[in-house]
C-alpha atoms as a PDB file:
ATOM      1  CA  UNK A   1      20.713  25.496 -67.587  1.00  0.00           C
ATOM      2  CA  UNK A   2      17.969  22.275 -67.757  1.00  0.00           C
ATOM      3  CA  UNK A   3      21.317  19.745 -67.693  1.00  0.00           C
ATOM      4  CA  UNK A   4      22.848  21.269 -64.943  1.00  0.00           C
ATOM      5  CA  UNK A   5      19.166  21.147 -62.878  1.00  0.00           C
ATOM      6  CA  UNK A   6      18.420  17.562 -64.234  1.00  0.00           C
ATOM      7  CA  UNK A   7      22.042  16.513 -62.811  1.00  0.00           C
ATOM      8  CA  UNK A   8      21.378  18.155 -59.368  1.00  0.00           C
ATOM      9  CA  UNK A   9      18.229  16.673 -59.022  1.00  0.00           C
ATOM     10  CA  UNK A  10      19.584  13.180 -60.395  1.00  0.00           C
ATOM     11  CA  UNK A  11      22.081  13.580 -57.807  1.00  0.00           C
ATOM     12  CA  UNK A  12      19.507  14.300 -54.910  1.00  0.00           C
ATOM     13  CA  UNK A  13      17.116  11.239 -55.425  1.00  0.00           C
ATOM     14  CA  UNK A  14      20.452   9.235 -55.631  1.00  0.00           C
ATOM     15  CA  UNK A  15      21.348  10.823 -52.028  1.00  0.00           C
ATOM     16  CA  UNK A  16      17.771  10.132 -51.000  1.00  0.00           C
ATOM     17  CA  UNK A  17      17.807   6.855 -52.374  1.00  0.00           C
ATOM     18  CA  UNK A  18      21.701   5.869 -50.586  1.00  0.00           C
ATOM     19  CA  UNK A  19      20.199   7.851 -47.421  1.00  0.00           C
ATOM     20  CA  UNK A  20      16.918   5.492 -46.763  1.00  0.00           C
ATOM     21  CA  UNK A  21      19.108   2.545 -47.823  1.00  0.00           C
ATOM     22  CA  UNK A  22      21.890   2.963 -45.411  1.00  0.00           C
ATOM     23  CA  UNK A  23      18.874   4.073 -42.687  1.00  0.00           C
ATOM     24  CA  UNK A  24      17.183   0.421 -43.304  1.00  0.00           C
ATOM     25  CA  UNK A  25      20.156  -1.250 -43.024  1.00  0.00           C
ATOM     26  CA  UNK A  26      21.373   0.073 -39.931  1.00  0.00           C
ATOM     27  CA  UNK A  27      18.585   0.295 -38.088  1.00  0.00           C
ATOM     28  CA  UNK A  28      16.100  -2.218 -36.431  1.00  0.00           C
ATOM     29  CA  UNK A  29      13.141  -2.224 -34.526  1.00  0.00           C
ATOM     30  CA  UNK A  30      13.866  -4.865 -32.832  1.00  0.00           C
ATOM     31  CA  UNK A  31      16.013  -5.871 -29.132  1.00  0.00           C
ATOM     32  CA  UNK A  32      19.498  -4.372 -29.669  1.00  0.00           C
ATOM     33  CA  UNK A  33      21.944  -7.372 -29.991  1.00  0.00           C
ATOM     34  CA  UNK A  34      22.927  -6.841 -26.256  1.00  0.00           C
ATOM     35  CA  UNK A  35      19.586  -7.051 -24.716  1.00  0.00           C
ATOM     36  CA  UNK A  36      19.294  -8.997 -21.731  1.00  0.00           C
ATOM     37  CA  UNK A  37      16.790 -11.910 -21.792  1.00  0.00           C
ATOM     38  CA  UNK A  38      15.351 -12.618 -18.034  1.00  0.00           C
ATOM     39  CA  UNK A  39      17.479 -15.838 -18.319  1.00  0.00           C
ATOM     40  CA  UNK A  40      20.624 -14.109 -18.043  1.00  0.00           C
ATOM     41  CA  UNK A  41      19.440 -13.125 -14.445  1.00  0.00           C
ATOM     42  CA  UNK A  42      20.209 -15.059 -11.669  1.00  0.00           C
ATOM     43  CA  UNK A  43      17.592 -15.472  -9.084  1.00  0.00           C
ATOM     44  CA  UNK A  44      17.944 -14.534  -5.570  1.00  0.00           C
ATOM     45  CA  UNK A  45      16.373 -14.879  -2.458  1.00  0.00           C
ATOM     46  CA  UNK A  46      12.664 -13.833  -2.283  1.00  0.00           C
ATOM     47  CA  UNK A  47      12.455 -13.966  -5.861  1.00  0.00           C
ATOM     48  CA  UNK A  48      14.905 -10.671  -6.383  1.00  0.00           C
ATOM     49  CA  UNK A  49      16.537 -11.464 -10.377  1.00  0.00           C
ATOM     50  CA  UNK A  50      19.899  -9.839 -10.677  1.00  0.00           C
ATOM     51  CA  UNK A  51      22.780  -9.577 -13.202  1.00  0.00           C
ATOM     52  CA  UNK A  52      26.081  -8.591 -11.587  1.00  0.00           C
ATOM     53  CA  UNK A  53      27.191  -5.863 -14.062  1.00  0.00           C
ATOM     54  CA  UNK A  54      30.876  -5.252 -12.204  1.00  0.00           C
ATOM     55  CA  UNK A  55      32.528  -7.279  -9.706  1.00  0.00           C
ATOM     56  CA  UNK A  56      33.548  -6.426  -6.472  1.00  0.00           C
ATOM     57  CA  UNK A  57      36.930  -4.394  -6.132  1.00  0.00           C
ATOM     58  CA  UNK A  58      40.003  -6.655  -5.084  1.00  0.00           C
ATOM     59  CA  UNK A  59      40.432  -6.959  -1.676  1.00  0.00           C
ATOM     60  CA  UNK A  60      36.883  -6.133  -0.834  1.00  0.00           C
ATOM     61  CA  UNK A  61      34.869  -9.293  -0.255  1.00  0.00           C
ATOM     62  CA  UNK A  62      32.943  -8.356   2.815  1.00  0.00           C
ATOM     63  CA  UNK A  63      29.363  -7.874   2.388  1.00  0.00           C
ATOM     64  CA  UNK A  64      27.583  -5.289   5.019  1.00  0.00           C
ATOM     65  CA  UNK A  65      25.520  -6.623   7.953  1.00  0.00           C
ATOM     66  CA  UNK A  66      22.594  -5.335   9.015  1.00  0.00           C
ATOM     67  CA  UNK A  67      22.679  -1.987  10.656  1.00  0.00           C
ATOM     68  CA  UNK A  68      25.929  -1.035   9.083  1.00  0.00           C
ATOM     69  CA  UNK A  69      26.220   2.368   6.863  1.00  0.00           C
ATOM     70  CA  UNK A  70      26.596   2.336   3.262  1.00  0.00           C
ATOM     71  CA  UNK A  71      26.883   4.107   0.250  1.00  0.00           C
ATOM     72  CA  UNK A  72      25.697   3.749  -2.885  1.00  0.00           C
ATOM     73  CA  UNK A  73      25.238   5.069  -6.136  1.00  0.00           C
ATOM     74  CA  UNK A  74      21.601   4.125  -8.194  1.00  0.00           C
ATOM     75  CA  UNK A  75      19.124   4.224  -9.999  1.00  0.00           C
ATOM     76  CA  UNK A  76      15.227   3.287  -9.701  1.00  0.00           C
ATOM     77  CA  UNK A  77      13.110   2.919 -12.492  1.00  0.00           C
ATOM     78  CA  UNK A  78       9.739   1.585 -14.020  1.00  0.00           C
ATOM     79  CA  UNK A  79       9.080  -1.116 -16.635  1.00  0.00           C
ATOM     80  CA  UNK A  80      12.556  -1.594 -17.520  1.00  0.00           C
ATOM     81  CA  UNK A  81      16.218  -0.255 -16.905  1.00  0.00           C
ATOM     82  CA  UNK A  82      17.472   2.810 -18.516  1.00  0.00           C
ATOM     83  CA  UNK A  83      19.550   1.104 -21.021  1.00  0.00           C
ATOM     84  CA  UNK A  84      16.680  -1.230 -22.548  1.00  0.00           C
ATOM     85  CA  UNK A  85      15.774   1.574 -24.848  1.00  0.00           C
ATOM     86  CA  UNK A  86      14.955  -0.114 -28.077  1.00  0.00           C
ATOM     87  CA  UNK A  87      15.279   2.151 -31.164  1.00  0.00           C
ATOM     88  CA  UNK A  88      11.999   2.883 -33.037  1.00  0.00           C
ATOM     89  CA  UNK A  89      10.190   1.545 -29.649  1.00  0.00           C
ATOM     90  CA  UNK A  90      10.328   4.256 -27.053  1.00  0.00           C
ATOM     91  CA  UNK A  91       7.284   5.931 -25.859  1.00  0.00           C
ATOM     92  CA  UNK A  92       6.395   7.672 -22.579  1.00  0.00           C
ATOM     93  CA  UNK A  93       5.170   4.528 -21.021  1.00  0.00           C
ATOM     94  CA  UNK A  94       8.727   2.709 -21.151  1.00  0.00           C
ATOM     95  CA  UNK A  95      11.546   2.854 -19.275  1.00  0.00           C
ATOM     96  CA  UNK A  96      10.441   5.941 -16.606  1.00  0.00           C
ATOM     97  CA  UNK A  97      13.335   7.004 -13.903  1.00  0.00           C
ATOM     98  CA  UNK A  98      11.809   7.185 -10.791  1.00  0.00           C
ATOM     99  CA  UNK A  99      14.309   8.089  -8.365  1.00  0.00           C
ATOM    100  CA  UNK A 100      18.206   8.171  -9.036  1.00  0.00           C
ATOM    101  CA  UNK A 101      21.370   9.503  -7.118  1.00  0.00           C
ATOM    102  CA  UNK A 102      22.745  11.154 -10.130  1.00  0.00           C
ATOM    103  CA  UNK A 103      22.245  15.186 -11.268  1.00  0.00           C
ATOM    104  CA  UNK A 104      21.185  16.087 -14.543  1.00  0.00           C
ATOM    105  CA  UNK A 105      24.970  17.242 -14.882  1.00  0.00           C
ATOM    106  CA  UNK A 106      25.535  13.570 -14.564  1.00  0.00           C
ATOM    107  CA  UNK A 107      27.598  14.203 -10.881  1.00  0.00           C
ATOM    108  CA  UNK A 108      26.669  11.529  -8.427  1.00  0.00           C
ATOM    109  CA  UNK A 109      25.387  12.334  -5.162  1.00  0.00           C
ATOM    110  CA  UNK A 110      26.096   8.727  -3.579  1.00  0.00           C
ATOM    111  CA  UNK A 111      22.819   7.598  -1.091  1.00  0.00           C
ATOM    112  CA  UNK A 112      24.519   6.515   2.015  1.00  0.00           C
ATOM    113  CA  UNK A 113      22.067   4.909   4.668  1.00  0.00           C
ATOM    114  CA  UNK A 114      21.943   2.250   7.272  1.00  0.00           C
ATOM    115  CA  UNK A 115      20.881  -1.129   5.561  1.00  0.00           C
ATOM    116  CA  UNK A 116      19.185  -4.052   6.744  1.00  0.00           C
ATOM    117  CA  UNK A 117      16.348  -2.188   8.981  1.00  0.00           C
ATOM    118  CA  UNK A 118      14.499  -0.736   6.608  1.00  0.00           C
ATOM    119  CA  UNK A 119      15.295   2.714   5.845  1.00  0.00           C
ATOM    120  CA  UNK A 120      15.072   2.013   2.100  1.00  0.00           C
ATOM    121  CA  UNK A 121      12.199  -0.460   0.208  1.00  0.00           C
ATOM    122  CA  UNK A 122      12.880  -4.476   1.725  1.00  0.00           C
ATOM    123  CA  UNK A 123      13.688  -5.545  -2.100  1.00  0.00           C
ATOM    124  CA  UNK A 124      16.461  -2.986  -1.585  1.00  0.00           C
ATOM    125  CA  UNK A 125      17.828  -4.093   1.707  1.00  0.00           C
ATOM    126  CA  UNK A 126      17.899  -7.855   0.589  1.00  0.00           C
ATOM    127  CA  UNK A 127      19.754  -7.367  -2.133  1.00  0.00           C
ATOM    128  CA  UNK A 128      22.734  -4.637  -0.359  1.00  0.00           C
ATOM    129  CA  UNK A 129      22.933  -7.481   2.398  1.00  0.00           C
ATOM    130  CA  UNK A 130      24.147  -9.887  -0.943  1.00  0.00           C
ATOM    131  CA  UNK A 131      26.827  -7.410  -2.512  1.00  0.00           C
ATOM    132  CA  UNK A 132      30.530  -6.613  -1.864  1.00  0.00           C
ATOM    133  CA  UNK A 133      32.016  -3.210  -2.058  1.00  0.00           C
ATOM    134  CA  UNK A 134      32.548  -2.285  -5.567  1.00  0.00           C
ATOM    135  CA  UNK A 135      29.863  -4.721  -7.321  1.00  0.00           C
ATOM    136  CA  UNK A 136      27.348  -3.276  -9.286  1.00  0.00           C
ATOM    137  CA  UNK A 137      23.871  -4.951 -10.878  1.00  0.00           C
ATOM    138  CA  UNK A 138      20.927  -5.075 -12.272  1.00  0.00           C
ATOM    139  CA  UNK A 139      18.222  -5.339  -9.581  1.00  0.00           C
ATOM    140  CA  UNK A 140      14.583  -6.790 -10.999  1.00  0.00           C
ATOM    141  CA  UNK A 141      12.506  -6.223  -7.409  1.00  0.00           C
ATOM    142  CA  UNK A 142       9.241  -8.093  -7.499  1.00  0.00           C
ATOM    143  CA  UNK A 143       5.983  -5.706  -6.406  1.00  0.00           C
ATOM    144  CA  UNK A 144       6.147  -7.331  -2.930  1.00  0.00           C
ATOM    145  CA  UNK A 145       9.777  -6.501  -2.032  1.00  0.00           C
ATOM    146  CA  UNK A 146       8.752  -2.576  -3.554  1.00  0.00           C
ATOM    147  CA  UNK A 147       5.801  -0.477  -2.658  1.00  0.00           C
ATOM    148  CA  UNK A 148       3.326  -4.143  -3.031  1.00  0.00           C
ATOM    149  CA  UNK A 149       0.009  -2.854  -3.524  1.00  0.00           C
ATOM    150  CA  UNK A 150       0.139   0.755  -3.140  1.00  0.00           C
ATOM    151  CA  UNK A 151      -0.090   3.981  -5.366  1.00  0.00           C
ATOM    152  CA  UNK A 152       3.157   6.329  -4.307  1.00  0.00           C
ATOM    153  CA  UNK A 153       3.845   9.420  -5.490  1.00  0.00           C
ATOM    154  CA  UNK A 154       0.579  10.429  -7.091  1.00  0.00           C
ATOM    155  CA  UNK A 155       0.508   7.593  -9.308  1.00  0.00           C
ATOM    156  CA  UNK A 156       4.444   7.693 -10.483  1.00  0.00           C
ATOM    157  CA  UNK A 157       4.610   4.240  -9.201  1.00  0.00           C
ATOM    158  CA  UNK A 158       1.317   2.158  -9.871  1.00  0.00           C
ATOM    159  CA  UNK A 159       0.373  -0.552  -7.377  1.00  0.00           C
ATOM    160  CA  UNK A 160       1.640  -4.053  -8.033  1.00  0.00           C
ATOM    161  CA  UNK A 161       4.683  -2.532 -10.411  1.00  0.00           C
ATOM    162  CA  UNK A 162       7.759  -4.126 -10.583  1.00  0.00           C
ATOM    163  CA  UNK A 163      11.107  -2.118  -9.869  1.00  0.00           C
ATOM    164  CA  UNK A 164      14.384  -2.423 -12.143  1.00  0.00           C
ATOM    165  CA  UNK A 165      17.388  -0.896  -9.777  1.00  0.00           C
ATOM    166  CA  UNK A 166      20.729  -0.662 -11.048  1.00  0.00           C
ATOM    167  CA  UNK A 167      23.124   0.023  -8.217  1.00  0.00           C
ATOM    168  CA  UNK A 168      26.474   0.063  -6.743  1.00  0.00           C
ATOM    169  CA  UNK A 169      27.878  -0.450  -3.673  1.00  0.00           C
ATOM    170  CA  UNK A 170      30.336   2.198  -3.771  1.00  0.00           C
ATOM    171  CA  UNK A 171      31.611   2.162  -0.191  1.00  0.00           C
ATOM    172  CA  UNK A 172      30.585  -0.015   3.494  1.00  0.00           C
ATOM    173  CA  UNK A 173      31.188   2.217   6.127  1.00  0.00           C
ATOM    174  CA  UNK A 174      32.760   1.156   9.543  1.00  0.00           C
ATOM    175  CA  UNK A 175      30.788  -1.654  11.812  1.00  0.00           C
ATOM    176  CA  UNK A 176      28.353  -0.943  13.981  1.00  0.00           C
ATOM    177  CA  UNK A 177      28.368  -1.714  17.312  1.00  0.00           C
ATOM    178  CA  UNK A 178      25.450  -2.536  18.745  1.00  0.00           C
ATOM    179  CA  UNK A 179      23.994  -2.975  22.105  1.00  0.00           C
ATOM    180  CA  UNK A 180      21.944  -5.826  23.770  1.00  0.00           C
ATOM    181  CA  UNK A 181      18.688  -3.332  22.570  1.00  0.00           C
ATOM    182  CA  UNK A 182      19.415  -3.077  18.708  1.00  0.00           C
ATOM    183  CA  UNK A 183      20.968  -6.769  18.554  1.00  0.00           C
ATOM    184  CA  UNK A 184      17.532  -7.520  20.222  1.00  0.00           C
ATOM    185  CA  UNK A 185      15.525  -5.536  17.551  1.00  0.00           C
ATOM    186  CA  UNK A 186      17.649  -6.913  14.619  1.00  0.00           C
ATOM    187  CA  UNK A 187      15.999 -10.410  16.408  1.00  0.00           C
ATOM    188  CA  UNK A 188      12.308  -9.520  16.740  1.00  0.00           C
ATOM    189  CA  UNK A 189      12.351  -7.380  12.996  1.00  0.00           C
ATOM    190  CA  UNK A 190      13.931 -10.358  10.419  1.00  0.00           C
ATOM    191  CA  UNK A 191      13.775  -8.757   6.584  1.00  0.00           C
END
């Protein structure tokens, strides 16, 4: 049956044909049409760039001191944040997650630690001291304000790399009260 054979393969290399069409229409190699350009940052103290991603919740405009407990939910990567994958341009070398508070079942296990004395990288610490309960953003943390000039983790951060957090602050716990000794070290131990 050559007609019947000659129409199903007519039909295929019009498929084909429609398939790679509609492919190179739709898809780019370029920044999505969302992608954040470093001027959409604002920049904060000590160089920190950040994009507030969700405001604080109502009510809740008190930003923690320092010694106060928090909790938060994260996200620390390299050379980029997890959502600056750019079709056609992903390798190994781009976006890496270095350290987050969510499970690969996507449950999060909020980080909860006392801010502002350095239980957590000083880029960090600056920046929780600056948000309200509920806010979210985009954290770009200079090398200095990170792990500066060091190697950690067997090489899974390289010296001198820049660190891209996105975090929330999901909760401030209750204030600390502090004695004449820890109001003294909070003196003598500035961020």
């Amino acid at each position: 049956i050559p007609n019947r054979r000659d129409a199903i393969q007519t039909t295929i290399k019009g498929l084909t044909a429609t398939t790679a069409a509609f492919i190179t229409s739709t898809t780019t190699l370029t920044e999505p049409a969302n992608a954040l350009k470093e001027s959409d940052y604002t920049i904060g103290p000590r160089g920190i760039k950040y994009l507030i991603t969700q405001t604080g919740s109502p009510g809740k405009s008190t930003k923690p001191i320092r010694g106060q407990t928090i909790k938060t939910s994260y996200t620390l990567t390299l050379n980029g944040f997890e959502d600056d994958f750019v079709l056609g341009q992903f390798t190994p070398n781009r976006v890496k997650i270095i350290d987050t508070s969510k499970t690969l079942l996507g449950v999060d296990e909020y980080f909860e630690f006392v801010v502002g004395i350095g239980r957590v990288i000083k880029g960090w610490d600056v920046s929780m001291l600056d948000m309200v309960q509920g806010e979210r953003r985009k954290i770009i943390l200079p090398p200095e304000l990170g792990y500066g000039d060091k190697n950690v983790g067997d090489g899974k951060i390289p010296k001198g790399s820049a660190l891209y957090l996105e975090v929330e602050l999901v909760e401030l716990g209750k204030m600390p009260e502090m004695n004449d000794v820890q109001v003294k070290w909070l003196e003598e131990h500035p961020l």
